[in-house]
N, C-alpha and C. Protein backbone atom coordinates (compact mmCIF):
# COMPACT_ATOMS: atom_id res chain seq x y z
N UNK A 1 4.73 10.86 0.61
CA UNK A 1 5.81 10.19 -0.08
C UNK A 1 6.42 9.06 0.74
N UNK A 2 6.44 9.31 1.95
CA UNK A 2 6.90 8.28 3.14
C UNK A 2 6.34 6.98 3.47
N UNK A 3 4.57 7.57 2.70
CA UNK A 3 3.85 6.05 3.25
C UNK A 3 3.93 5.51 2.32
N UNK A 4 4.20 3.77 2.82
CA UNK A 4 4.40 2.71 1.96
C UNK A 4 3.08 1.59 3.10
N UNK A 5 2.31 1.40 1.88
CA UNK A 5 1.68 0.27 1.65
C UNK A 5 1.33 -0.96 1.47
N UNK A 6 1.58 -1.94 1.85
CA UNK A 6 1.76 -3.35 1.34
C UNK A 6 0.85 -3.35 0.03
N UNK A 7 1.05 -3.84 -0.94
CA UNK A 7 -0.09 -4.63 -1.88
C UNK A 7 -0.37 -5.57 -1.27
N UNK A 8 -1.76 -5.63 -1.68
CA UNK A 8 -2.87 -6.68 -0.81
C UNK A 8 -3.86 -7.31 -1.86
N UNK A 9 -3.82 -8.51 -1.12
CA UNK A 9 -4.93 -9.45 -1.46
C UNK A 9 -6.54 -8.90 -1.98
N UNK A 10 -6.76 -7.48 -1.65
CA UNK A 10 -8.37 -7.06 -1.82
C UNK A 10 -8.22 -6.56 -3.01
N UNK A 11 -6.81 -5.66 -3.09
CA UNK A 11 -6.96 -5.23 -4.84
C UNK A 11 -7.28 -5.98 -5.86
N UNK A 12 -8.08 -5.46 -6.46
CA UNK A 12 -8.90 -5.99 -8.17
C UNK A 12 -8.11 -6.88 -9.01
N UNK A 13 -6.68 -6.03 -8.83
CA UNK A 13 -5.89 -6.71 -10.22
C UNK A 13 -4.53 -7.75 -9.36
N UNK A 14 -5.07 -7.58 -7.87
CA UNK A 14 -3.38 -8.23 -7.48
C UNK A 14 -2.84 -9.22 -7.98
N UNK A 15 -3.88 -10.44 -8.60
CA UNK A 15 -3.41 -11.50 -9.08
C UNK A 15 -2.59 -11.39 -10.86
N UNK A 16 -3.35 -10.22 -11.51
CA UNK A 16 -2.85 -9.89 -12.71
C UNK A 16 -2.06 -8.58 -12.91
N UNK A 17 -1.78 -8.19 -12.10
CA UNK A 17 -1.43 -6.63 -11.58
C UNK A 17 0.68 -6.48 -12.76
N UNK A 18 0.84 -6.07 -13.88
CA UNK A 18 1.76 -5.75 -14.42
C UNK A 18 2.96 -5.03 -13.62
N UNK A 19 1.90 -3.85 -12.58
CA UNK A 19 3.25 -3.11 -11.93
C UNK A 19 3.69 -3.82 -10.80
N UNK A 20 2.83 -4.88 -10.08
CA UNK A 20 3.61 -6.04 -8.92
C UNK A 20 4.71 -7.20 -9.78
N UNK A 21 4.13 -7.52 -10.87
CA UNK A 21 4.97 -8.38 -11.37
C UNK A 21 6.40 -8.01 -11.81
N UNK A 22 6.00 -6.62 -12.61
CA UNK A 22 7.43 -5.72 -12.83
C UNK A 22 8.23 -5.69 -11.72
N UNK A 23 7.78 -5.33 -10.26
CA UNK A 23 8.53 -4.98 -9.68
C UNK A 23 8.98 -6.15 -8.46
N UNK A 24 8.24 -7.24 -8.68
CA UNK A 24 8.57 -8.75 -7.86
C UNK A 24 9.97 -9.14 -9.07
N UNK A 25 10.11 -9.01 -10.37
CA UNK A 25 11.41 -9.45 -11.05
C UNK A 25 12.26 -8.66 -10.93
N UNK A 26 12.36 -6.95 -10.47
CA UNK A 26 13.16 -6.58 -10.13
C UNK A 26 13.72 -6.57 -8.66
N UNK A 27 13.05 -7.33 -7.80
CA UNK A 27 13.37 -7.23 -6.15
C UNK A 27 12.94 -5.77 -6.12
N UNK A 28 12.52 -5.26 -6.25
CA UNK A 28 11.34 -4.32 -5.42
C UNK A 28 10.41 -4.25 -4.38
N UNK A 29 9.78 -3.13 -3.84
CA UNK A 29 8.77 -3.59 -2.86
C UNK A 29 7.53 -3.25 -3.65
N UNK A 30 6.97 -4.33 -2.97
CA UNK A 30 5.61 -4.55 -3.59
C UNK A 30 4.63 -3.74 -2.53
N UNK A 31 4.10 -2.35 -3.34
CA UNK A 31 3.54 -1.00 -2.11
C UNK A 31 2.43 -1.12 -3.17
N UNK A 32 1.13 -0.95 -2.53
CA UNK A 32 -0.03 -0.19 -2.77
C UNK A 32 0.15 0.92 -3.96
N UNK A 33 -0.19 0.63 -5.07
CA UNK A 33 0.04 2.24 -5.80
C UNK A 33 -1.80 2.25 -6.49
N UNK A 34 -1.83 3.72 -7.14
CA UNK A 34 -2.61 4.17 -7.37
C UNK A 34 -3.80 2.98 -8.25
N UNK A 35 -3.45 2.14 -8.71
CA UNK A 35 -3.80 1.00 -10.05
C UNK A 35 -5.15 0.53 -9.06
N UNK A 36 -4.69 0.36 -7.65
CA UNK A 36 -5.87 -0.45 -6.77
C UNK A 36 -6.61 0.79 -6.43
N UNK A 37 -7.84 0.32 -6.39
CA UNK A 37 -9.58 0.85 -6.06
C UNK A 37 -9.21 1.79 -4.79
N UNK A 38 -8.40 0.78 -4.20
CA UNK A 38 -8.94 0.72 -2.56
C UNK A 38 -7.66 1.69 -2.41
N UNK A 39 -6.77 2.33 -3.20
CA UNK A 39 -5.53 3.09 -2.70
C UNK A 39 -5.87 4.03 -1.39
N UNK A 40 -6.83 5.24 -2.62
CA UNK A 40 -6.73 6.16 -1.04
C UNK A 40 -7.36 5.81 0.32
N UNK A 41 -8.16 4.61 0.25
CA UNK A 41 -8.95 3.93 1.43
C UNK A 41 -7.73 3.57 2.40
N UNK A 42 -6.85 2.53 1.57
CA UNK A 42 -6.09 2.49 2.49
C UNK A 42 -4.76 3.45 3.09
N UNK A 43 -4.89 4.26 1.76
CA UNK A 43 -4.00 5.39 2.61
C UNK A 43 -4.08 6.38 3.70
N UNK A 44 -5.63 6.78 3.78
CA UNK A 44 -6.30 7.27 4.66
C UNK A 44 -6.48 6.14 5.96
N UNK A 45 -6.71 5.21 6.26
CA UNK A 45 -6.52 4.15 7.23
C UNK A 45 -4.74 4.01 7.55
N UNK A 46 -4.30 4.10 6.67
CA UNK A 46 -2.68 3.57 6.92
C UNK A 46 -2.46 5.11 7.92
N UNK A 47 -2.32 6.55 7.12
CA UNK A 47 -1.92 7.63 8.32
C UNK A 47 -2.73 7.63 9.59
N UNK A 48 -4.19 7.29 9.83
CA UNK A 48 -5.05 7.74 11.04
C UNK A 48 -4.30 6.72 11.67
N UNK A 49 -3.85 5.50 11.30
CA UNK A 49 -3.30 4.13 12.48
C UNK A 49 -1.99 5.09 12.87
N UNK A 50 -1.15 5.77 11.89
CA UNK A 50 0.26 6.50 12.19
C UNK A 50 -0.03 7.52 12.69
N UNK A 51 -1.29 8.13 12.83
CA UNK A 51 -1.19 9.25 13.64
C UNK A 51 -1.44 9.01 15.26
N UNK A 52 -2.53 8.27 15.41
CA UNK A 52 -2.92 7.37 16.51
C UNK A 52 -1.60 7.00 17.49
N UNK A 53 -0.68 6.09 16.41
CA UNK A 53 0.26 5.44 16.95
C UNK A 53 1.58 6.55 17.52
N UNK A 54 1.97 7.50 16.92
CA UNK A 54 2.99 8.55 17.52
C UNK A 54 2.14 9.45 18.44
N UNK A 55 0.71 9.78 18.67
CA UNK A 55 -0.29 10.46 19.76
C UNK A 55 0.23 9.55 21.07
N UNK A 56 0.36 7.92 20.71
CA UNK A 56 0.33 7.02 22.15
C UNK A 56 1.86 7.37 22.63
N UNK A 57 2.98 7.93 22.18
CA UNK A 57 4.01 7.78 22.53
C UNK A 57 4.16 9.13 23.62
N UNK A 58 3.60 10.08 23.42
CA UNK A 58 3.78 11.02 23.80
C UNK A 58 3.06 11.16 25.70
């Protein structure tokens, strides 16, 4: 629930994408949601970088 995603340039629909546009007129953040291909790719890349990254602190 915590991870937030950028929307990105690789998703399929970013240029036509309804739920970025919805949520660019409401001042929203524009996060990765399920609509793109590549979601769980990058969700799985987004925690291993956050797990990585709190392992180096310790």
């Amino acid at each position: 629930m915590g991870n937030k995603i950028r929307c990105c340039t690789q998703c399929q629909v970013y240029w036509t994408c309804e739920t970025k546009w919805y949520r660019g007129e409401r001042g929203e953040e524009n996060i990765c949601c399920t609509i793109c291909n590549f979601y769980e790719e990058c969700l799985d890349k987004f925690n291993k970088e956050k797990k990585a990254a709190s392992g180096k602190g310790k």
